[in-house]
Protein backbone atom coordinates (compact mmCIF):
# COMPACT_ATOMS: atom_id res chain seq x y z
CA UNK A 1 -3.61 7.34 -12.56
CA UNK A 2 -4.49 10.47 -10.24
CA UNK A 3 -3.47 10.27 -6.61
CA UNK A 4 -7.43 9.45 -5.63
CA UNK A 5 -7.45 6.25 -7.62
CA UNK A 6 -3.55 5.08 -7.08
CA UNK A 7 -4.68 5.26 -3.73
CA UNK A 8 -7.95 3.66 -3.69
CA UNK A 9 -7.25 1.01 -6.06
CA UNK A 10 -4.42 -0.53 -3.74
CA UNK A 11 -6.21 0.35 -0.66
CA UNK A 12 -9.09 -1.94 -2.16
CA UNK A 13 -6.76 -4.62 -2.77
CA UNK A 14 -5.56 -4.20 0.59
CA UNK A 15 -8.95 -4.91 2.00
CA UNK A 16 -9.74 -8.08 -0.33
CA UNK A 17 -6.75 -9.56 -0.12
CA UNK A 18 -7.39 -9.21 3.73
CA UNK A 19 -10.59 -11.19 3.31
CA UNK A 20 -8.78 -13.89 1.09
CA UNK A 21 -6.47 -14.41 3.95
CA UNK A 22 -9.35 -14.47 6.36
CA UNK A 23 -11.13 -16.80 4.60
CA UNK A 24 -8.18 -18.85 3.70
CA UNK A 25 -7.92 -18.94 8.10
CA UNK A 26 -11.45 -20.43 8.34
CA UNK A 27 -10.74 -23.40 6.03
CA UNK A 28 -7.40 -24.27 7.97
CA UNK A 29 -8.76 -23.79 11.47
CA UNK A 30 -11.52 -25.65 10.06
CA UNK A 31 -9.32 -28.36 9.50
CA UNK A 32 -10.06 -28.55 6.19
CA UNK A 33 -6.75 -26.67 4.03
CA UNK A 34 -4.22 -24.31 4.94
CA UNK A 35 -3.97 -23.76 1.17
CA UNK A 36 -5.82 -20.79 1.47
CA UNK A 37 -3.43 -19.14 4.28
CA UNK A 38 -0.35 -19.99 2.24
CA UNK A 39 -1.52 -18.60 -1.11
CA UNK A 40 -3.22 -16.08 0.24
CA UNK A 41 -1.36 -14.63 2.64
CA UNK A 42 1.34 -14.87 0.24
CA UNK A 43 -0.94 -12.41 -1.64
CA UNK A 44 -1.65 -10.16 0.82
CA UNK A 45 1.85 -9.50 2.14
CA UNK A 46 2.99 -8.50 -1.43
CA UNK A 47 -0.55 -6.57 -1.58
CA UNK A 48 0.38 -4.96 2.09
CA UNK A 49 3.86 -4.01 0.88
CA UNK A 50 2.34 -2.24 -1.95
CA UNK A 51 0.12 -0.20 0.19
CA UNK A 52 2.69 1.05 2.37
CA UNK A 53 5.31 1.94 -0.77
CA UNK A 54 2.02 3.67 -2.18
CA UNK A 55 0.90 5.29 1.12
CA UNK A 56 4.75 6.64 1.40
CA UNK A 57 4.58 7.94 -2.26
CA UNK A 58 0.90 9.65 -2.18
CA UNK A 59 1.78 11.44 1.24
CA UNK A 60 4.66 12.79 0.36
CA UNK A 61 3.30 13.95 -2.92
CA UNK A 62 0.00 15.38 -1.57
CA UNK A 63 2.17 16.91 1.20
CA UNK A 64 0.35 14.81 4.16
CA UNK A 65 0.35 15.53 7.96
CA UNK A 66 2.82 13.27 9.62
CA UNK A 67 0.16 12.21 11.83
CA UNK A 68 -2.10 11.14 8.77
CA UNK A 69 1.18 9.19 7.38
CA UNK A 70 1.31 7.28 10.28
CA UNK A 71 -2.43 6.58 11.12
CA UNK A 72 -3.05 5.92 7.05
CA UNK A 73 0.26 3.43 7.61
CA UNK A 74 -1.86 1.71 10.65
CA UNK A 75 -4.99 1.32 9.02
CA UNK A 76 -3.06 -1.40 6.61
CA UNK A 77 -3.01 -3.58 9.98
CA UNK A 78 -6.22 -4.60 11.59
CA UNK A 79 -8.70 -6.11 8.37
CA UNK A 80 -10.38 -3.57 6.24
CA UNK A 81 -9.44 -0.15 7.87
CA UNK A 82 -7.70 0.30 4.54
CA UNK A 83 -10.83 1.58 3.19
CA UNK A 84 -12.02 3.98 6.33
CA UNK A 85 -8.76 5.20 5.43
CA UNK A 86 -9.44 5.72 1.95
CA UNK A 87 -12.73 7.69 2.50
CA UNK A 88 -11.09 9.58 5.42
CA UNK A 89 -8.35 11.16 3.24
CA UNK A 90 -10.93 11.86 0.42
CA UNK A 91 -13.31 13.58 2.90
CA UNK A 92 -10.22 15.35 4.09
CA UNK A 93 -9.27 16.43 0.70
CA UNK A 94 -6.20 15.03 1.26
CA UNK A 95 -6.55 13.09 -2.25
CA UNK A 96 -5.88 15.49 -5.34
CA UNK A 97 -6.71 14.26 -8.35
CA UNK A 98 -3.19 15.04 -10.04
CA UNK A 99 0.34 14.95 -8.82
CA UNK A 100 1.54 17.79 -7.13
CA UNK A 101 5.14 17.17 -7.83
CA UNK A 102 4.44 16.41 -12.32
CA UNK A 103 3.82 19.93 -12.13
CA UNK A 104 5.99 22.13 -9.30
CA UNK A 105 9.62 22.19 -8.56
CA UNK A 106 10.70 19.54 -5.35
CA UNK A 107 11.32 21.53 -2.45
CA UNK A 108 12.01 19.19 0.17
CA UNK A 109 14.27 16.46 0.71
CA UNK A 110 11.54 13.50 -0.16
CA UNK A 111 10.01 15.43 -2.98
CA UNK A 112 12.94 14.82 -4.91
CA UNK A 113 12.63 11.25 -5.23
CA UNK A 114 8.81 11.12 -5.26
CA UNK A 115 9.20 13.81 -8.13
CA UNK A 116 11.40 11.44 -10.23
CA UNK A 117 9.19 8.45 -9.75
CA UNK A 118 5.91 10.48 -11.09
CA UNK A 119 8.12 12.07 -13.89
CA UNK A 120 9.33 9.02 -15.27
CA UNK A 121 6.21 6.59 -14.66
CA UNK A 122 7.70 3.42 -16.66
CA UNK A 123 10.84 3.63 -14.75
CA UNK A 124 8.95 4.62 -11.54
CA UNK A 125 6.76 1.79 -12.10
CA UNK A 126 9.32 -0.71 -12.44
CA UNK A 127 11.05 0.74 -9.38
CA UNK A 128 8.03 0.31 -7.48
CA UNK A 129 7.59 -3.57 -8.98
CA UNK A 130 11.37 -3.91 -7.93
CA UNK A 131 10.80 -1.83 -4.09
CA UNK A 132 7.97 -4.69 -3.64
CA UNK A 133 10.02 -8.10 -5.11
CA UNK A 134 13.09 -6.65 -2.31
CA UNK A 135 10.81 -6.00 0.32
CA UNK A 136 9.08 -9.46 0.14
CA UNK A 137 12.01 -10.98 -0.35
CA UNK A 138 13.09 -9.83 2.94
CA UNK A 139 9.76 -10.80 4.42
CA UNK A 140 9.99 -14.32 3.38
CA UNK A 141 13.89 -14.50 4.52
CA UNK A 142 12.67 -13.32 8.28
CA UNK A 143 10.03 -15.72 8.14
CA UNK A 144 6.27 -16.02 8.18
CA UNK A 145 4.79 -14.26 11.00
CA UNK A 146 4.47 -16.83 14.37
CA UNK A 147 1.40 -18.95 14.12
């Protein structure tokens, strides 16, 4: 997978999982199920998680702007600004179609680690499952966001 469709793949799933939850909302402020909130927003915290791990690993790989880190990082809040984002870095040309760092020597501190990830992608992949399981682990021990 090429930084463009890492990228936009999860930053898809972002977006529906956002709609799942939404939907899920209607029904239990409906009074009708909170089923829908629990699963799904179940769902789209692990999806959310993913998106940030994955916005983290692209920037530092495509060498992003810190200010389109952290703006790319805020579009995972507010419903469906995943994808603005998604078209705004490919507009940009901020979304190479390989990894920079398969191909050329880390240089900085955080290419190192971004550069072992994308070397080894089994064992980066299963560090990324494993970066997720911790990180919603530690979301559900703090607690569900107040209602």
């Amino acid at each position: 997978m090429t930084p463009l469709k890492t990228f936009r793949f999860v930053a898809i799933a972002e977006a529906v999982t956002w709609a799942l939850l939404l939907t899920g909302m209607a029904f239990k402020y409906s009074d009708v199920t909170d089923l829908g909130v629990r699963v799904f927003g179940m769902v789209h915290g692990v999806v959310f998680i993913a998106f940030v791990l994955t916005t983290l690993l692209v920037a530092v790989d495509q060498r992003w702007s810190a200010r389109r880190s952290v703006l790319t990082l805020l579009a995972s809040i507010p419903p469906f600004v995943t994808i603005v984002a998604d078209r705004s870095a490919e507009k940009a040309g901020v979304l190479a179609t390989a990894w920079r760092l398969t191909a050329t020597e880390p240089q900085r501190t955080l290419d190192r680690p971004v550069a072992w990830l994308l070397r080894n992608p089994v064992r980066g992949a299963v560090a990324g499952v494993v970066a997720v399981a911790a990180l919603t682990g530690v979301a559900l021990l703090v607690g569900p966001p107040a209602s």
